[in-house]
Protein backbone atom coordinates (compact mmCIF):
# COMPACT_ATOMS: atom_id res chain seq x y z
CA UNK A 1 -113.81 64.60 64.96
CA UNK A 2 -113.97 61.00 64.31
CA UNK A 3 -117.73 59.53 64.56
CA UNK A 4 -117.28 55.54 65.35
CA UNK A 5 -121.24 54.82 65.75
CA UNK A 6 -122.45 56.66 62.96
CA UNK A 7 -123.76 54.40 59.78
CA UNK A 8 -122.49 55.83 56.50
CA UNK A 9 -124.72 56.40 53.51
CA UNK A 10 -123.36 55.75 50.42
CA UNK A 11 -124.79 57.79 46.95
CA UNK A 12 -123.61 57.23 43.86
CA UNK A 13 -124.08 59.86 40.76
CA UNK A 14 -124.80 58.40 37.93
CA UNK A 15 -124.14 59.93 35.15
CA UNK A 16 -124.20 64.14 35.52
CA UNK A 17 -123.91 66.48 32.73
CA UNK A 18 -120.55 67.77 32.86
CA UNK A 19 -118.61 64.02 30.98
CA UNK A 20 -119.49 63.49 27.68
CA UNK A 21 -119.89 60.19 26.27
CA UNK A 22 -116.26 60.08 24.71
CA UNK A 23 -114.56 60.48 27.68
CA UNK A 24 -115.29 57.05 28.70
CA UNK A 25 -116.63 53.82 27.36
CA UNK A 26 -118.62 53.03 30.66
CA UNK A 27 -120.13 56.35 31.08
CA UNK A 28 -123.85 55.35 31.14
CA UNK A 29 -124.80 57.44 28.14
CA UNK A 30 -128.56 56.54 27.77
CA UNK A 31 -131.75 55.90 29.68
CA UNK A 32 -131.60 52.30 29.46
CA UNK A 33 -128.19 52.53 30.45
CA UNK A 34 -128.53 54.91 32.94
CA UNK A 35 -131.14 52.63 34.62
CA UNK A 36 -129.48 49.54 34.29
CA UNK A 37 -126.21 51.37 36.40
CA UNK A 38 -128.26 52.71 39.07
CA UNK A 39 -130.04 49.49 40.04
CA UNK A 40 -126.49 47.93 39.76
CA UNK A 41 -124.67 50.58 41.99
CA UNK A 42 -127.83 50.50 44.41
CA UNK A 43 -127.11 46.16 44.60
CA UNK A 44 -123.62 47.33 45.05
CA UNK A 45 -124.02 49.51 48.47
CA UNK A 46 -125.27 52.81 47.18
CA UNK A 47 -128.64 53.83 49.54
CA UNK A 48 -129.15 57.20 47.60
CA UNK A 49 -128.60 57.18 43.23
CA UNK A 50 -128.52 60.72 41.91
CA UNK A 51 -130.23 61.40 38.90
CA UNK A 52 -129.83 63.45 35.71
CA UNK A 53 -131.21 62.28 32.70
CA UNK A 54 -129.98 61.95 29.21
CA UNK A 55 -131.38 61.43 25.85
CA UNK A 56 -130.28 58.91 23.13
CA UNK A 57 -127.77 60.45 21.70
CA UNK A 58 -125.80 61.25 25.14
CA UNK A 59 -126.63 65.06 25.73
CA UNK A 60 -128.17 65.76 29.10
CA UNK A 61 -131.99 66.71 29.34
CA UNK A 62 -134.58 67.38 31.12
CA UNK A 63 -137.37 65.85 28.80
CA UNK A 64 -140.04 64.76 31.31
CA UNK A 65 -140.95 61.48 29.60
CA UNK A 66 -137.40 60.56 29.43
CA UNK A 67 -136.92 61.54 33.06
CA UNK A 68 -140.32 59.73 33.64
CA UNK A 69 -138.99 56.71 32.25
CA UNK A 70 -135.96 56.36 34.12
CA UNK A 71 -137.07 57.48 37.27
CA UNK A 72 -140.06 54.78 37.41
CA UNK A 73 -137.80 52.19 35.95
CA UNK A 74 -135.18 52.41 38.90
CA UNK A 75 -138.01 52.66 41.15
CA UNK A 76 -139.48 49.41 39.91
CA UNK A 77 -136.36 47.63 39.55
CA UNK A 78 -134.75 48.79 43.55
CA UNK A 79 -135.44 50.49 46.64
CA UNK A 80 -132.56 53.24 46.24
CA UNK A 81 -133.47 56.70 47.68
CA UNK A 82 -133.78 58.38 44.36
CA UNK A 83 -132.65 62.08 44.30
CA UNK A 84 -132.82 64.19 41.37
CA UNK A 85 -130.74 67.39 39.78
CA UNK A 86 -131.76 70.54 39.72
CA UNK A 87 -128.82 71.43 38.52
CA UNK A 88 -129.72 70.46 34.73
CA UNK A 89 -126.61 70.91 32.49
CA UNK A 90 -124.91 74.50 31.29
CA UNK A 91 -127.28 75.89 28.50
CA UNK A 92 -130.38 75.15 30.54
CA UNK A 93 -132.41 77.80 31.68
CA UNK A 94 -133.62 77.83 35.55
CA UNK A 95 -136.87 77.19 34.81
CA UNK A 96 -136.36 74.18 33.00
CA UNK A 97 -133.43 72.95 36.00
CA UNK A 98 -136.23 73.31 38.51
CA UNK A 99 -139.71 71.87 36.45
CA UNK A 100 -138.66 68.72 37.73
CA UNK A 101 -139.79 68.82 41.30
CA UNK A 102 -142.90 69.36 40.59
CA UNK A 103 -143.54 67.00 38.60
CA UNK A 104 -141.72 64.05 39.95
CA UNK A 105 -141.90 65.60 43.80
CA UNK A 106 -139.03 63.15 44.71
CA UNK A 107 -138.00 61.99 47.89
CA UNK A 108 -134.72 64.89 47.86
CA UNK A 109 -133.04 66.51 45.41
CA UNK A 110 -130.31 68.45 44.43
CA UNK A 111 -130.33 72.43 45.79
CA UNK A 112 -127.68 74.57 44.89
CA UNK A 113 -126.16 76.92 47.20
CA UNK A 114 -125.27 79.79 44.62
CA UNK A 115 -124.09 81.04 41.44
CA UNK A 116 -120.46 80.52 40.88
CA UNK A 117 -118.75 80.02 37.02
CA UNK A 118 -118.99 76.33 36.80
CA UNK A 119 -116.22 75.38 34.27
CA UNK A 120 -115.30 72.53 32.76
CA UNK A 121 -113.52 73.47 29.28
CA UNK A 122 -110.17 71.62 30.87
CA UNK A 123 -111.90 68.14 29.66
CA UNK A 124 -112.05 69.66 26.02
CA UNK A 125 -108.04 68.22 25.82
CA UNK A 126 -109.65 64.86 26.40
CA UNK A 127 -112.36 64.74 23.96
CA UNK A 128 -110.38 63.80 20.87
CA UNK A 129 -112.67 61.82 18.77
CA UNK A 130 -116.29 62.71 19.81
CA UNK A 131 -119.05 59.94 19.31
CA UNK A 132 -121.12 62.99 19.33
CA UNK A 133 -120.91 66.40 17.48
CA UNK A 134 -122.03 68.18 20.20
CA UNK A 135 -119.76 67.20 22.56
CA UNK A 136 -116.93 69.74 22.09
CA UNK A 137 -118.88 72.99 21.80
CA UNK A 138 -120.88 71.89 24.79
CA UNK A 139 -117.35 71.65 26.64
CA UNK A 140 -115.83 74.43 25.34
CA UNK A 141 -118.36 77.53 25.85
CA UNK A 142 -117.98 76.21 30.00
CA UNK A 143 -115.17 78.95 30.10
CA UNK A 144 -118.29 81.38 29.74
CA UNK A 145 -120.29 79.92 31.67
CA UNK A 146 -122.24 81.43 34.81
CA UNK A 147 -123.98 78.65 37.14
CA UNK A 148 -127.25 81.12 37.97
CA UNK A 149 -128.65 80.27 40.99
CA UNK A 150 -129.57 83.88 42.61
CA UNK A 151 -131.45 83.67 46.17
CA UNK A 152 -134.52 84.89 44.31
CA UNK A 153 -133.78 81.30 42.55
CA UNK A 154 -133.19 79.59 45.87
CA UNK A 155 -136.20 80.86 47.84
CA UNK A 156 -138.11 79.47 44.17
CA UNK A 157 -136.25 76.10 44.37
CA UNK A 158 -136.61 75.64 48.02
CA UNK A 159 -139.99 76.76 48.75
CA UNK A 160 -141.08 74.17 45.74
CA UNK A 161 -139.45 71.76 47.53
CA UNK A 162 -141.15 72.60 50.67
CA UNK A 163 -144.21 71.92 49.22
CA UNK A 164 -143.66 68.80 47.80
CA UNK A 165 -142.15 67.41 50.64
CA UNK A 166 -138.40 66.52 48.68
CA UNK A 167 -135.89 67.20 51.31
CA UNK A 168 -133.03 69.27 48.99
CA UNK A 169 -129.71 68.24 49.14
CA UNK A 170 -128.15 71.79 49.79
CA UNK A 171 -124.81 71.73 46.79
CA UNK A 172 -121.80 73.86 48.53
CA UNK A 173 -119.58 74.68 45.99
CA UNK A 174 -117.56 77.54 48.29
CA UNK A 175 -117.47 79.26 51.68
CA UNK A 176 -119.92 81.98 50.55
CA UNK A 177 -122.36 79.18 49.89
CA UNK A 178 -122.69 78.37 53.24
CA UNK A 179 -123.60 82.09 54.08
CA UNK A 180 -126.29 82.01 51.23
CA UNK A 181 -127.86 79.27 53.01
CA UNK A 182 -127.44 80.93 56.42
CA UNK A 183 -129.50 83.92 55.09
CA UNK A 184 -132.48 81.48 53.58
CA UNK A 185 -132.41 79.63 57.24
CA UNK A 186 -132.62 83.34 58.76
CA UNK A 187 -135.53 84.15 56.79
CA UNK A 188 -137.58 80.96 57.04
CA UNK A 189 -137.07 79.59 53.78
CA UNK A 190 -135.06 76.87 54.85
CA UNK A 191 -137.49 74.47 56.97
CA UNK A 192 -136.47 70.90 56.58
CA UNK A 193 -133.14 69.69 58.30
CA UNK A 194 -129.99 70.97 56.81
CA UNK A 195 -128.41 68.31 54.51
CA UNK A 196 -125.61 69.41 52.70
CA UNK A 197 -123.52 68.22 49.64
CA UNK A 198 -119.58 69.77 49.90
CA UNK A 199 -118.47 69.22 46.05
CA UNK A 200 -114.68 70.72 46.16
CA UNK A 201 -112.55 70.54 43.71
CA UNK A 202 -114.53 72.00 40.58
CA UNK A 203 -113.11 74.79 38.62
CA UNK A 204 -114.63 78.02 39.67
CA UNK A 205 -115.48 76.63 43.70
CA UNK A 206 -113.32 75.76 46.09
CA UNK A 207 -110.22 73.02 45.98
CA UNK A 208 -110.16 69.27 46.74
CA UNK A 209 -107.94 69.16 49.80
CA UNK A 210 -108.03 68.01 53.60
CA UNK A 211 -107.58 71.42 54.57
CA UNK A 212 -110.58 72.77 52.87
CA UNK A 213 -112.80 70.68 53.71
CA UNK A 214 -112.16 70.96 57.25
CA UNK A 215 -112.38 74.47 57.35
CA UNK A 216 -115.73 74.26 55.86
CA UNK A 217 -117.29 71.66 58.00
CA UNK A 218 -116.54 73.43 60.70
CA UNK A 219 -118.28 76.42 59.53
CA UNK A 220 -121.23 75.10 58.38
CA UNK A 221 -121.65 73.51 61.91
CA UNK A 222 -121.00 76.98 63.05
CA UNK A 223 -123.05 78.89 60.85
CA UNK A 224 -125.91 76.52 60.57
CA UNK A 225 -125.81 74.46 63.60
CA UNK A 226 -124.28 71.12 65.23
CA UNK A 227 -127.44 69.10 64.02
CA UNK A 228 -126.71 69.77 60.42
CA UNK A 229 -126.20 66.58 58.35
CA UNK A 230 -123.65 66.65 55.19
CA UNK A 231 -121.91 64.37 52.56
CA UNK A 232 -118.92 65.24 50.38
CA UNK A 233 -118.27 64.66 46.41
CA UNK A 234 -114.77 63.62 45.47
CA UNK A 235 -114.14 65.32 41.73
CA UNK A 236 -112.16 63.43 39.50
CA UNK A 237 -108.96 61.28 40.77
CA UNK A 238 -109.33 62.48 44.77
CA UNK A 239 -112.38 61.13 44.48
CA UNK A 240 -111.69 58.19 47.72
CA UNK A 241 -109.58 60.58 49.06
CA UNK A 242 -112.17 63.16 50.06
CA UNK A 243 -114.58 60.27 50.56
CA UNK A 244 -112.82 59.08 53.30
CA UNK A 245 -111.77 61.94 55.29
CA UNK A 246 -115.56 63.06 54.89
CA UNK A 247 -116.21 59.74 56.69
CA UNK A 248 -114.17 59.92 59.37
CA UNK A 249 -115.20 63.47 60.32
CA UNK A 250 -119.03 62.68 60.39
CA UNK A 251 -120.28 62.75 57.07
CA UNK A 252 -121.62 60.66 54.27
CA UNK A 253 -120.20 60.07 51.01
CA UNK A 254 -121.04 60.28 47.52
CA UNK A 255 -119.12 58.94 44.78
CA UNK A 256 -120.52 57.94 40.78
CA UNK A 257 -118.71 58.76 37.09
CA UNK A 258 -120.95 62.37 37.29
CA UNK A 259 -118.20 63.28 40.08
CA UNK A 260 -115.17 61.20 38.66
CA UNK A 261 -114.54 58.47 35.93
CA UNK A 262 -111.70 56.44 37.57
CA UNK A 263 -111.12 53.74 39.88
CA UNK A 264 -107.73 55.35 41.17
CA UNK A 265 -105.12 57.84 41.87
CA UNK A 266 -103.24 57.11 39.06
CA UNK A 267 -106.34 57.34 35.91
CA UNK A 268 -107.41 53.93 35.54
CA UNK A 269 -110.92 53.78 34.41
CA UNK A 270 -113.53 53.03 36.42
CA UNK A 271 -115.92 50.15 34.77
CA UNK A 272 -118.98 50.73 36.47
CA UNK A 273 -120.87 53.11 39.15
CA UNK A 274 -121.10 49.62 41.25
CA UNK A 275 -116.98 49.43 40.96
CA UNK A 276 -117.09 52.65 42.71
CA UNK A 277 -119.30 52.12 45.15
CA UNK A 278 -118.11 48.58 46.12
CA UNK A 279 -114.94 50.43 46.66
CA UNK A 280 -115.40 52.88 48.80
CA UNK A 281 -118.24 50.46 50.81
CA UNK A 282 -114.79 48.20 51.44
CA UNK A 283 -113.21 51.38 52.65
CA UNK A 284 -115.83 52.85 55.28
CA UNK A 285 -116.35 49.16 56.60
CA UNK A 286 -112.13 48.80 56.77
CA UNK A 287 -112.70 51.87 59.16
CA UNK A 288 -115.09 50.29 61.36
CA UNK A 289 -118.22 52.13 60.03
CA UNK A 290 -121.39 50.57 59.15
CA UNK A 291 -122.67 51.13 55.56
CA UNK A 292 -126.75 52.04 56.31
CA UNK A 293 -129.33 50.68 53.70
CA UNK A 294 -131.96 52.86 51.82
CA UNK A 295 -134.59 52.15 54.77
CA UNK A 296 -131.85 53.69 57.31
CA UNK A 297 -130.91 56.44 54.84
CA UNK A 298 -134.79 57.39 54.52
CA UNK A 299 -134.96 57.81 58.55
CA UNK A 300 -131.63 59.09 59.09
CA UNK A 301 -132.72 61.75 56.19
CA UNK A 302 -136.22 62.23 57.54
CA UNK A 303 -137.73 61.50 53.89
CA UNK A 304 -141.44 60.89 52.79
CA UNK A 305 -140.41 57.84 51.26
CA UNK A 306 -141.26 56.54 47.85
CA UNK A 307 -144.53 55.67 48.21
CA UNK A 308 -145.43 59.17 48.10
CA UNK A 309 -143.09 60.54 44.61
CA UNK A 310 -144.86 61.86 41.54
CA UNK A 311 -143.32 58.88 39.72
C-alpha cells in the first residue's frame, strides 16, 4: 500500500552492542565519539538517534554516568528525539537493560517484543585482529545466547515506561512477537499508541526479505489495529533495501552502523552514521516523500518532548 502524503522519519542507531570496535574503523567506539556521530547524523536528516552507550575501551554499558554524559551532551548539542536501549548488550542482566528508564525517563525507548536466541557468533570470522581482548569471547558465547525478555519482563518494562511517560519503541524480531504484544494490549498493559520497530534479518528472528516483511505488516495491522505506527531496521548489507520498501508501504525507517556497517550492496564501508542517513534521506525524497524533522517526529509520535527527560 503505497502512502504518498505521509512524512518519513528517519532514525539512525548509533552504535549498538552487537559490532565490536574491530570490525570497522568508523564504528563510534566511545562516548565522545558516540556523541559527536549522533549530532552529526541528526544535522544529516535523522529526527530520532538511538542510543546505547559504551565505555572507553569499546564494550557496551550501561554505566549511568557514562549514559548521563552522552545523553545530555546530544541533548545540548541538537534537537534529535533521543531514544534509548533497553536492550543492553548479551551478558547483561534485565535489571540492569531496564534501570535506564527510570533514570533518564526519555522521550521513547527501545521495548522488546520477546525472548528469541539473539546470535551473532557469524561476525567472529571478521574479527581478526581485535583492538580489544574482549572482543572475541563477547562474539563467540552469542551461539549460547538467550535474549530474555519473558512477558513478566514486558509488563515490568512497559508499565515503567508508562509511568515515565517514554513512549517504547515495541522491537519485533518474529511473527510470535507480534502476538506477545497482542496479549499485553489485551490485558491493558499496552496504553500508549503502538509504535513498532520490524528488525528482520538477525540470526535467531525472522529473514530480511520483501516477502517477510509484508506478511508481517499486514499482521500487525491485523492483530493490533490499522492505527498502529511502525519503522523497519535493515541488518547488515539489505540495509536500503528494507528501508525502502518499509517506506513505500507506510512506515518509517531506521538505519545507523548498530544495524549495518556499509554504505552498499556490495561491502563498502560506511564512513559515518550521517553517510547513512544522507543516503537513504536522498532515497525517500527520490520517491516523493517528505523527510519530517524532530518537531514533526515528536507529534507524529505523540512524545512528551525533551523538556520533560531525566537528563
Amino acid at each position: 500500500m503505497y502512502i504518498k502524503d505521509k512524512k518519513i522519519i528517519i532514525s539512525a542507531a548509533i552504535t549498538g552492542a552487537t559490532h565490536v570496535p574491530s570490525l570497522s574503523p568508523y564504528l563510534p567506539k566511545t562516548p565522545d565519539e558516540i556523541i559527536e556521530s549522533a549530532v552529526e547524523a541528526h544535522r544529516a536528516g535523522a529526527a530520532v538517534v538511538h542510543i546505547h552507550a559504551r565505555g572507553e575501551d569499546g564494550k557496551p554499558t550501561t554505566d549511568h554516568g557514562i549514559f548521563r554524559y552522552i545523553l545530555s551532551s546530544i541533548k545540548k548539542e541538537c534537537d534529535a528525539v533521543i531514544g534509548i536501549t533497553t536492550g543492553g548488550a548479551n551478558g547483561m542482566s534485565v535489571e540492569e537493560r531496564f534501570s535506564v528508564i527510570e533514570e533518564f525517563r526519555p522521550e521513547m525507548a527501545s521495548a522488546n517484543g520477546g525472548s528469541m536466541n539473539f546470535c551473532y557468533n557469524r561476525l567472529l570470522a571478521e574479527v581478526r585482529e581485535p583492538l580489544y581482548d574482549w572482543e572475541q569471547e563477547y562474539v563467540e558465547r552469542t551461539w549460547d545466547n538467550v535474549f530474555r525478555n519473558s512477558f513478566r519482563d514486558m509488563e515490568y518494562c512497559i508499565r515503567t515506561m508508562n509511568r515515565c511517560g517514554t513512549m517504547p519503541e515495541y522491537e519485533v524480531f518474529d511473527y510470535g512477537q507480534l502476538n506477545n504484544l497482542k496479549i499485553l494490549k489485551k490485558q491493558g498493559i499496552i496504553t500508549q499508541p503502538v509504535y513498532i520497530q520490524f528488525v528482520p534479518g538477525v540470526q535467531g528472528g525472522m529473514p530480511a526479505d520483501h516477502e517477510t516483511l509484508m506478511f508481517m505488516i499486514d499482521r500487525a495491522r491485523k492483530l493490533l489495529g490499522n492505527d498502529i505506527q511502525y519503522s523497519t531496521v535493515g541488518i547488515g548489507r539489505k540495509m536500503f533495501k528494507m528501508e525502502t520498501m518499509s517506506a513505500l508501504n507506510g512506515g518509517n525507517v531506521r538505519v545507523g552502523m548498530e544495524d549495518g556497517l556499509y554504505i552498499n550492496p556490495a561491502g563498502e564501508p560506511a564512513k559515518s552514521n550521517a553517510e547513512q542517513v544522507r543516503k537513504i534521506k536522498r532515497i525517500v525524497e527520490a520517491l516523493d516523500f517528505e523527510v519530517a524533522d524532530s518537531a514533526e517526529a515528536r507529534e507524529m509520535l505523540h512524545l512528551k518532548g525533551k523538556e520533560q527527560v531525566g537528563f
